[in-house]
C-alpha atoms as a PDB file:
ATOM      1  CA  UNK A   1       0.000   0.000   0.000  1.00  0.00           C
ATOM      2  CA  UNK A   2       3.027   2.246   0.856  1.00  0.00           C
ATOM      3  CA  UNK A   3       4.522   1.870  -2.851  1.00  0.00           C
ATOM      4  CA  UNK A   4       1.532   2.804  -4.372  1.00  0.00           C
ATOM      5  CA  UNK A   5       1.199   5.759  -2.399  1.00  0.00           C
ATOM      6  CA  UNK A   6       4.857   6.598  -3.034  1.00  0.00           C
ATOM      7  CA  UNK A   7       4.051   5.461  -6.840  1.00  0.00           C
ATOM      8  CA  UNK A   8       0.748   7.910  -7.176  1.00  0.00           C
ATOM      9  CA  UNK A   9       2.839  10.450  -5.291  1.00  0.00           C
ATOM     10  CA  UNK A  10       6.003  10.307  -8.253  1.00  0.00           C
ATOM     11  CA  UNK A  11       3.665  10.264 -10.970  1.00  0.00           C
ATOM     12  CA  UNK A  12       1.699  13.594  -9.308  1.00  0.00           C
ATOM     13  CA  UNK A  13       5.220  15.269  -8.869  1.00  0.00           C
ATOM     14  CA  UNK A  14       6.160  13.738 -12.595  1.00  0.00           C
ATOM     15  CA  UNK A  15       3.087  15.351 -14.245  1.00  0.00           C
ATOM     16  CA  UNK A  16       3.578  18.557 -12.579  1.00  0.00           C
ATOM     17  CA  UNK A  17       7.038  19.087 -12.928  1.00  0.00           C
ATOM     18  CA  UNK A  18       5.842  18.400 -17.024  1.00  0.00           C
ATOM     19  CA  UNK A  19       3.793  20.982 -16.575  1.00  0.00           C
ATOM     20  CA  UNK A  20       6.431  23.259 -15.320  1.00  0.00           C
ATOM     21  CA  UNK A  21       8.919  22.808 -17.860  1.00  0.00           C
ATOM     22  CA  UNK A  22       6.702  23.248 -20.744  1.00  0.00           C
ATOM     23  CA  UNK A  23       5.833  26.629 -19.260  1.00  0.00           C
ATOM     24  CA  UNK A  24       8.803  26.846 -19.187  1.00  0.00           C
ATOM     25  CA  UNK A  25      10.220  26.138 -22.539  1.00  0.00           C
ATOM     26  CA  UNK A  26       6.995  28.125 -23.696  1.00  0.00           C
ATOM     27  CA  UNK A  27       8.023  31.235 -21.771  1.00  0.00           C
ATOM     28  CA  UNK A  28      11.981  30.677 -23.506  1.00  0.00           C
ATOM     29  CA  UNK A  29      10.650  31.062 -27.027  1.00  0.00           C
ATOM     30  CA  UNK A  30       8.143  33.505 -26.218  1.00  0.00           C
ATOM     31  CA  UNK A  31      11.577  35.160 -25.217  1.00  0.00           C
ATOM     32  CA  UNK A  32      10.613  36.031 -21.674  1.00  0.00           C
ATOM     33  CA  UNK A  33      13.191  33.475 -20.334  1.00  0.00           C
ATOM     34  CA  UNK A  34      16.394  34.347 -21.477  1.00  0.00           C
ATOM     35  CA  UNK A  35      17.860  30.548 -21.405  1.00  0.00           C
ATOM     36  CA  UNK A  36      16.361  26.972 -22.285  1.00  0.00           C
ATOM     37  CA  UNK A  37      15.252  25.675 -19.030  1.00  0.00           C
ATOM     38  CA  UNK A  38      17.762  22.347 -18.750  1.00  0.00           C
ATOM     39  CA  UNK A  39      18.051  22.580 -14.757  1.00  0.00           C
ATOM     40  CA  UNK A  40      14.089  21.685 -15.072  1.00  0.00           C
ATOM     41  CA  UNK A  41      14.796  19.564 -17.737  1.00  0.00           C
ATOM     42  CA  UNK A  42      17.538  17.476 -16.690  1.00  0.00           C
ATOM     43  CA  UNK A  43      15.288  17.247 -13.413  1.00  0.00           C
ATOM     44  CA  UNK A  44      12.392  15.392 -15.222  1.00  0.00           C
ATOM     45  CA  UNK A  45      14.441  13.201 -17.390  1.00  0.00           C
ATOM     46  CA  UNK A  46      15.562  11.722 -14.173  1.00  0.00           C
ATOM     47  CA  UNK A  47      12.084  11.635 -12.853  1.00  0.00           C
ATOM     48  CA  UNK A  48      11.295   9.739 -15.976  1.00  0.00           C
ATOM     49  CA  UNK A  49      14.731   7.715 -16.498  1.00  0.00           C
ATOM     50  CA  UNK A  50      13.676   6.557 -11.998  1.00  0.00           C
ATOM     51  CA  UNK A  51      10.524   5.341 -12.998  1.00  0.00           C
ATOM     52  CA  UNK A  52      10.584   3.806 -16.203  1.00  0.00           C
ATOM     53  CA  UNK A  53      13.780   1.722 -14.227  1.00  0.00           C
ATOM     54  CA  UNK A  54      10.767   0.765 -11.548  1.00  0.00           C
ATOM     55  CA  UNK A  55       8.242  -2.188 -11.779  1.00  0.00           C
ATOM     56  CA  UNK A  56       4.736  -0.737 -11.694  1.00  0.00           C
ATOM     57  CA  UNK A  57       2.650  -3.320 -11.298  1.00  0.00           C
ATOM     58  CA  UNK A  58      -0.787  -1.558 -11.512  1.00  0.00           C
ATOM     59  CA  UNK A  59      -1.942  -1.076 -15.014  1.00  0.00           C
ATOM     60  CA  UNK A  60      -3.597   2.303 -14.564  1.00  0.00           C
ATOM     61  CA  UNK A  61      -0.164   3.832 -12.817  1.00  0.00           C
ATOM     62  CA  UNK A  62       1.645   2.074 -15.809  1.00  0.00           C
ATOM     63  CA  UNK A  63      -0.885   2.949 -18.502  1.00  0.00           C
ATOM     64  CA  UNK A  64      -0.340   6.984 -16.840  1.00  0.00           C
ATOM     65  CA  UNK A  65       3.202   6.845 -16.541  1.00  0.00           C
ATOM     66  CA  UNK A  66       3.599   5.386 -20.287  1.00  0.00           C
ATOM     67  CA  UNK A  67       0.891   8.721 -21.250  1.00  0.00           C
ATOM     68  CA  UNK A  68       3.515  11.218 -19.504  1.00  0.00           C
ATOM     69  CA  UNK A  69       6.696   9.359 -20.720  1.00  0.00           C
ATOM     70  CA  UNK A  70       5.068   9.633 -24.779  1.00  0.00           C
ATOM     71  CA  UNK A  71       3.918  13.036 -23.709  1.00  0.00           C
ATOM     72  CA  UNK A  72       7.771  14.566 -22.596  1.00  0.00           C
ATOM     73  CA  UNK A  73       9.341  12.471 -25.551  1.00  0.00           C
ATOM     74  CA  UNK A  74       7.324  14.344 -27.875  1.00  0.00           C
ATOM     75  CA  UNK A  75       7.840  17.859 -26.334  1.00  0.00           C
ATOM     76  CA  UNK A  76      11.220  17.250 -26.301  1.00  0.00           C
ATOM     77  CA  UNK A  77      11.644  16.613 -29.875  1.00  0.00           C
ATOM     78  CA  UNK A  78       9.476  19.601 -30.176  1.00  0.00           C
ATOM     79  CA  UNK A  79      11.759  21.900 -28.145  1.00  0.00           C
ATOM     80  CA  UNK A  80      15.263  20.295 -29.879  1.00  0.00           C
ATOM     81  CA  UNK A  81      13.693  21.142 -32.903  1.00  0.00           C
ATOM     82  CA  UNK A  82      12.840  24.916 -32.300  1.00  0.00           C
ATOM     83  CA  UNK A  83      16.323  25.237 -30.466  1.00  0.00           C
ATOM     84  CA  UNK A  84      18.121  23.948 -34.000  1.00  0.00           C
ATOM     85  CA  UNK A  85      15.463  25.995 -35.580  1.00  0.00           C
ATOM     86  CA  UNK A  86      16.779  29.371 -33.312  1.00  0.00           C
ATOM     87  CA  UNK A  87      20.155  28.649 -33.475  1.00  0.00           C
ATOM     88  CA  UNK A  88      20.577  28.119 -37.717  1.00  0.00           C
ATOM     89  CA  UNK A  89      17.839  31.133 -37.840  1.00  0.00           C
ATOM     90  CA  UNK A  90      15.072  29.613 -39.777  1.00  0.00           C
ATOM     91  CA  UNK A  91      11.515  30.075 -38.238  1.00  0.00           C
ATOM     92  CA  UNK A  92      11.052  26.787 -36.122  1.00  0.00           C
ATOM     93  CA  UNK A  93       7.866  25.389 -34.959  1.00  0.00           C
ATOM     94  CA  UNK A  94       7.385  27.919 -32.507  1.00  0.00           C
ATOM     95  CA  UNK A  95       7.762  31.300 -34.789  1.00  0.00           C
ATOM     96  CA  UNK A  96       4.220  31.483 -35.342  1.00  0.00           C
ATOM     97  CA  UNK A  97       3.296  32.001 -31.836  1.00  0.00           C
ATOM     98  CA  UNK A  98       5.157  34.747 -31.653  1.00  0.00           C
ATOM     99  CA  UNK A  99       3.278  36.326 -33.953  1.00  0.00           C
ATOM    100  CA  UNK A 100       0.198  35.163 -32.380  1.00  0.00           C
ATOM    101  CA  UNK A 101       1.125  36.843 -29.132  1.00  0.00           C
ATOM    102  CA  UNK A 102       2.059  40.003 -31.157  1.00  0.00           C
ATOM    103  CA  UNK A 103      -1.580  39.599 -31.956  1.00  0.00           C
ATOM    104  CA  UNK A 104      -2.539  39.154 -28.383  1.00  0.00           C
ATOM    105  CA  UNK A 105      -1.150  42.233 -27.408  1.00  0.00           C
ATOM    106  CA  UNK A 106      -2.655  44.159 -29.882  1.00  0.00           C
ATOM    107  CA  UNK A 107      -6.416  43.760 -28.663  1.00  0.00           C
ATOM    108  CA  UNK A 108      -9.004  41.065 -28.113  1.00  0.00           C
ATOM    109  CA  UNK A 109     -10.612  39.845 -31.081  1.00  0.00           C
ATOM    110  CA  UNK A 110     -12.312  36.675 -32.186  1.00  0.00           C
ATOM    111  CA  UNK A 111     -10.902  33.485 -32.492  1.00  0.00           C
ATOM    112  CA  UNK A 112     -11.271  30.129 -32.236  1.00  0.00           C
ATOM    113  CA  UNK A 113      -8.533  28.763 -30.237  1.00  0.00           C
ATOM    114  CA  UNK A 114      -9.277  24.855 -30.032  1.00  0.00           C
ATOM    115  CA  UNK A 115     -11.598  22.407 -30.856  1.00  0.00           C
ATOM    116  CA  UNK A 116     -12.167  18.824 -29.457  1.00  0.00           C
ATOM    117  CA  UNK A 117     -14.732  15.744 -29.845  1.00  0.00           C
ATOM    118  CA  UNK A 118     -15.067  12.780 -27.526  1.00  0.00           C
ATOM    119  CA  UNK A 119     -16.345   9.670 -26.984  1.00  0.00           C
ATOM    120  CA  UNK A 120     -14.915   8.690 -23.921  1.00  0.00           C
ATOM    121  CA  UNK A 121     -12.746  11.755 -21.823  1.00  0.00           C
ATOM    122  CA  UNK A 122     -11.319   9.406 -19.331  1.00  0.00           C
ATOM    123  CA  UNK A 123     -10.296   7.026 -22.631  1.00  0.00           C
ATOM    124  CA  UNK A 124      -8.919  10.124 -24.171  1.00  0.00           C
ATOM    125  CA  UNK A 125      -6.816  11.442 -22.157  1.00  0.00           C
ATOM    126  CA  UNK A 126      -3.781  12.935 -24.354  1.00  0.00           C
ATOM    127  CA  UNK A 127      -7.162  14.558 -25.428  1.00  0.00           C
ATOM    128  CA  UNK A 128      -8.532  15.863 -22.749  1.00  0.00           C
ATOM    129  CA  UNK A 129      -4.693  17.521 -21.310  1.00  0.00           C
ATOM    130  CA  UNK A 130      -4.339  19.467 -24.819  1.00  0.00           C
ATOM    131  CA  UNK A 131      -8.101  20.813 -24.353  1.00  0.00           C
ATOM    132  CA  UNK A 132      -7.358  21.692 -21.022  1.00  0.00           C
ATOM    133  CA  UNK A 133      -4.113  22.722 -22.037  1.00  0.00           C
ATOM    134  CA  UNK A 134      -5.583  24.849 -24.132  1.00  0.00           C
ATOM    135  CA  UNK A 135      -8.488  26.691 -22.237  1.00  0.00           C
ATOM    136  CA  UNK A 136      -5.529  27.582 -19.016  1.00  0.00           C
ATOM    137  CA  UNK A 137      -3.674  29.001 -21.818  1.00  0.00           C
ATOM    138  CA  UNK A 138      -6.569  31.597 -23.436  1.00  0.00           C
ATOM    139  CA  UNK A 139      -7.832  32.020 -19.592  1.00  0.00           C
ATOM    140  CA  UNK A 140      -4.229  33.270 -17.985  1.00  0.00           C
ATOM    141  CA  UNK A 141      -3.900  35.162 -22.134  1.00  0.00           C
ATOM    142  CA  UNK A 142      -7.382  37.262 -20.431  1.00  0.00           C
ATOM    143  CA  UNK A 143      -6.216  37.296 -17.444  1.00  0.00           C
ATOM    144  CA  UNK A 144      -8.417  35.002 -15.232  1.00  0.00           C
ATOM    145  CA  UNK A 145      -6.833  32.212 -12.927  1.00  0.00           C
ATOM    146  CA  UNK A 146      -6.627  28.216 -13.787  1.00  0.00           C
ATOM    147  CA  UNK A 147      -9.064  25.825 -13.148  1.00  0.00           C
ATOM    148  CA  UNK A 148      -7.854  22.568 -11.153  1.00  0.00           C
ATOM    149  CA  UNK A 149      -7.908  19.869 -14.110  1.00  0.00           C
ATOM    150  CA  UNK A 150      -9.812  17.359 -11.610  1.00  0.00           C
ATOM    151  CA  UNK A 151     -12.752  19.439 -11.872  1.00  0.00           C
ATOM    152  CA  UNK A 152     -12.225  20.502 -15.337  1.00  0.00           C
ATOM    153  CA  UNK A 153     -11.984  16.698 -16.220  1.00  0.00           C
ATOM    154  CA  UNK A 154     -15.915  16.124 -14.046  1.00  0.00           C
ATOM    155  CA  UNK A 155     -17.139  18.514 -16.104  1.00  0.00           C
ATOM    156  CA  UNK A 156     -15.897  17.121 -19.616  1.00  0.00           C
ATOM    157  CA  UNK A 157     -17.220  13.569 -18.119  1.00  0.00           C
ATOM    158  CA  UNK A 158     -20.601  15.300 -17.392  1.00  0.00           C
ATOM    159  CA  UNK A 159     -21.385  17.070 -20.642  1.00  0.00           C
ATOM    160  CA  UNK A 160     -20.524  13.892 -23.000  1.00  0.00           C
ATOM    161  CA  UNK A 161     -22.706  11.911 -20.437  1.00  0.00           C
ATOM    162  CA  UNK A 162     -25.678  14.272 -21.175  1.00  0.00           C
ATOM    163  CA  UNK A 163     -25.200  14.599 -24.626  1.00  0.00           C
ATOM    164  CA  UNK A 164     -24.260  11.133 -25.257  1.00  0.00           C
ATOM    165  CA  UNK A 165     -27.797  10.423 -23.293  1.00  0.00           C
ATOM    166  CA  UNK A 166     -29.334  12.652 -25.916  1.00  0.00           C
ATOM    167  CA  UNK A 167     -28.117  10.430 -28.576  1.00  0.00           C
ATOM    168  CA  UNK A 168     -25.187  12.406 -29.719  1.00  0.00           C
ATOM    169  CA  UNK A 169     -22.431   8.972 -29.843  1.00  0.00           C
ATOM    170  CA  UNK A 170     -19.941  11.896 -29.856  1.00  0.00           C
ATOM    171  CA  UNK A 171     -19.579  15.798 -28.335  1.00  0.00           C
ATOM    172  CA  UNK A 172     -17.816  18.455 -29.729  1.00  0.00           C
ATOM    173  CA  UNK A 173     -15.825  20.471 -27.622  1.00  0.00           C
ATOM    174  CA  UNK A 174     -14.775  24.321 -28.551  1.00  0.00           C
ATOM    175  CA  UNK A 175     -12.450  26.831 -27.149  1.00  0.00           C
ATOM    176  CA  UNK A 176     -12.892  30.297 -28.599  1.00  0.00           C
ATOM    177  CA  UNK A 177     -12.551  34.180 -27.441  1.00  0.00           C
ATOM    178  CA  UNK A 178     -15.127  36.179 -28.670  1.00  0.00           C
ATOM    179  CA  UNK A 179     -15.470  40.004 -27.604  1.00  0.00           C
ATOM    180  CA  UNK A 180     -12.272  39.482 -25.121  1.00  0.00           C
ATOM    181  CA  UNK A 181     -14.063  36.871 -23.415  1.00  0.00           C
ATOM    182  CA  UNK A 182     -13.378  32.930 -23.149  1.00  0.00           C
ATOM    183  CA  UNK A 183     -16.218  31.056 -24.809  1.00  0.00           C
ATOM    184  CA  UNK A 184     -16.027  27.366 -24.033  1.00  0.00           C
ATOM    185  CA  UNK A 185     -19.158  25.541 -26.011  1.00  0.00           C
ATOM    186  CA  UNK A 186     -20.276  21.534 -26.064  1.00  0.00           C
ATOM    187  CA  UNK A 187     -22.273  20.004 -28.749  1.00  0.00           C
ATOM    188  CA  UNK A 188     -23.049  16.732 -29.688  1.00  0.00           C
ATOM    189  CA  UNK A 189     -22.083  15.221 -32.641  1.00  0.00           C
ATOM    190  CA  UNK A 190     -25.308  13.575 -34.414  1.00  0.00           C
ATOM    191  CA  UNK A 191     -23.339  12.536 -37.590  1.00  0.00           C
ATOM    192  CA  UNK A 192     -20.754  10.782 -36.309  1.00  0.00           C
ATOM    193  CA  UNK A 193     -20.739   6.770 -36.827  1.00  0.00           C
ATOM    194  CA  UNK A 194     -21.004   4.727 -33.344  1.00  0.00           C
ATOM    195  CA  UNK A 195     -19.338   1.517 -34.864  1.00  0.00           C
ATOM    196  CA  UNK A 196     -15.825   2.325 -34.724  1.00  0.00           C
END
């Protein structure tokens, strides 16, 4: 009972400290950090490198620590690309959002930021962390504070519940500003095919 604790415990500090460096790295080529952050990094690569060298026995911990491990792989080939990208001085993957928060700056004005359709959240969750991803981002952009995921997650579950009740096999989630103001809209899909 004690390793699992200590297991759910690693994984809780793994996922935030994920968190944290792709802030991070997001702040660096916004160019409000004047460094790559590789003290953070090297820090979760050894969170990761620890517990990929542990046997997890539970399926769920394993299934959640394989999500996180995929999930910093992919950022970091992300990030080693838009360093190569800076340092040769072609626009990288990450020279659009520059612009983008040139935009920001500028003035509200409408957009849609994200958009999102599930079946099952708690099946989908790479999913659901880029949607919530996603509205934290356009809410701290407006300046209003983060919502806990936990409750953010409840409240995915509940809608596609409802709609899926309704008939709708698969709900639409969007993420949009409109008039300065976050607009986050579910619809159910009525279209979609049930069978795959």
């Amino acid at each position: 009972m004690a390793e699992t604790l200590d297991l759910e415990r690693e994984l809780q500090v793994l996922e935030s400290e994920l968190r944290k460096l792709e802030g991070e790295y997001n702040m660096y080529f916004a160019g409000r950090l004047p460094r790559p952050p590789w003290e953070t990094r090297s820090h979760v690569e050894g969170l990761v490198k620890r517990l990929d060298r542990s046997y997890i026995q539970n399926y769920a911990d394993r299934f959640r620590f394989s999500t996180l491990q995929t999930r910093y792989s992919t950022f970091i080939d992300l990030w080693d690309r838009g360093l190569r990208a800076r340092e040769e001085g072609r626009a990288g993957p990450f020279s659009h959002r520059r612009a983008e928060t040139a935009k920001a700056r500028r003035g509200p004005e409408d957009r849609i930021v994200h958009v999102a359709a599930f079946r099952e959240p708690l099946k989908e969750i790479d999913k659901l962390h880029e949607l919530y991803d996603r509205v934290v981002d356009t809410r701290r952009e407006l300046g209003q504070d983060a919502i806990p995921f936990h409750k953010f997650a409840e409240l995915i579950k509940n809608q596609v519940a409802q709609l899926r009740q309704a008939g709708a096999p698969e709900v639409a989630f969007r993420v949009s500003v409109k008039d300065g103001k976050l607009n986050f809209t579910a619809r159910g899909l009525k279209g979609a095919k049930t069978g795959e």
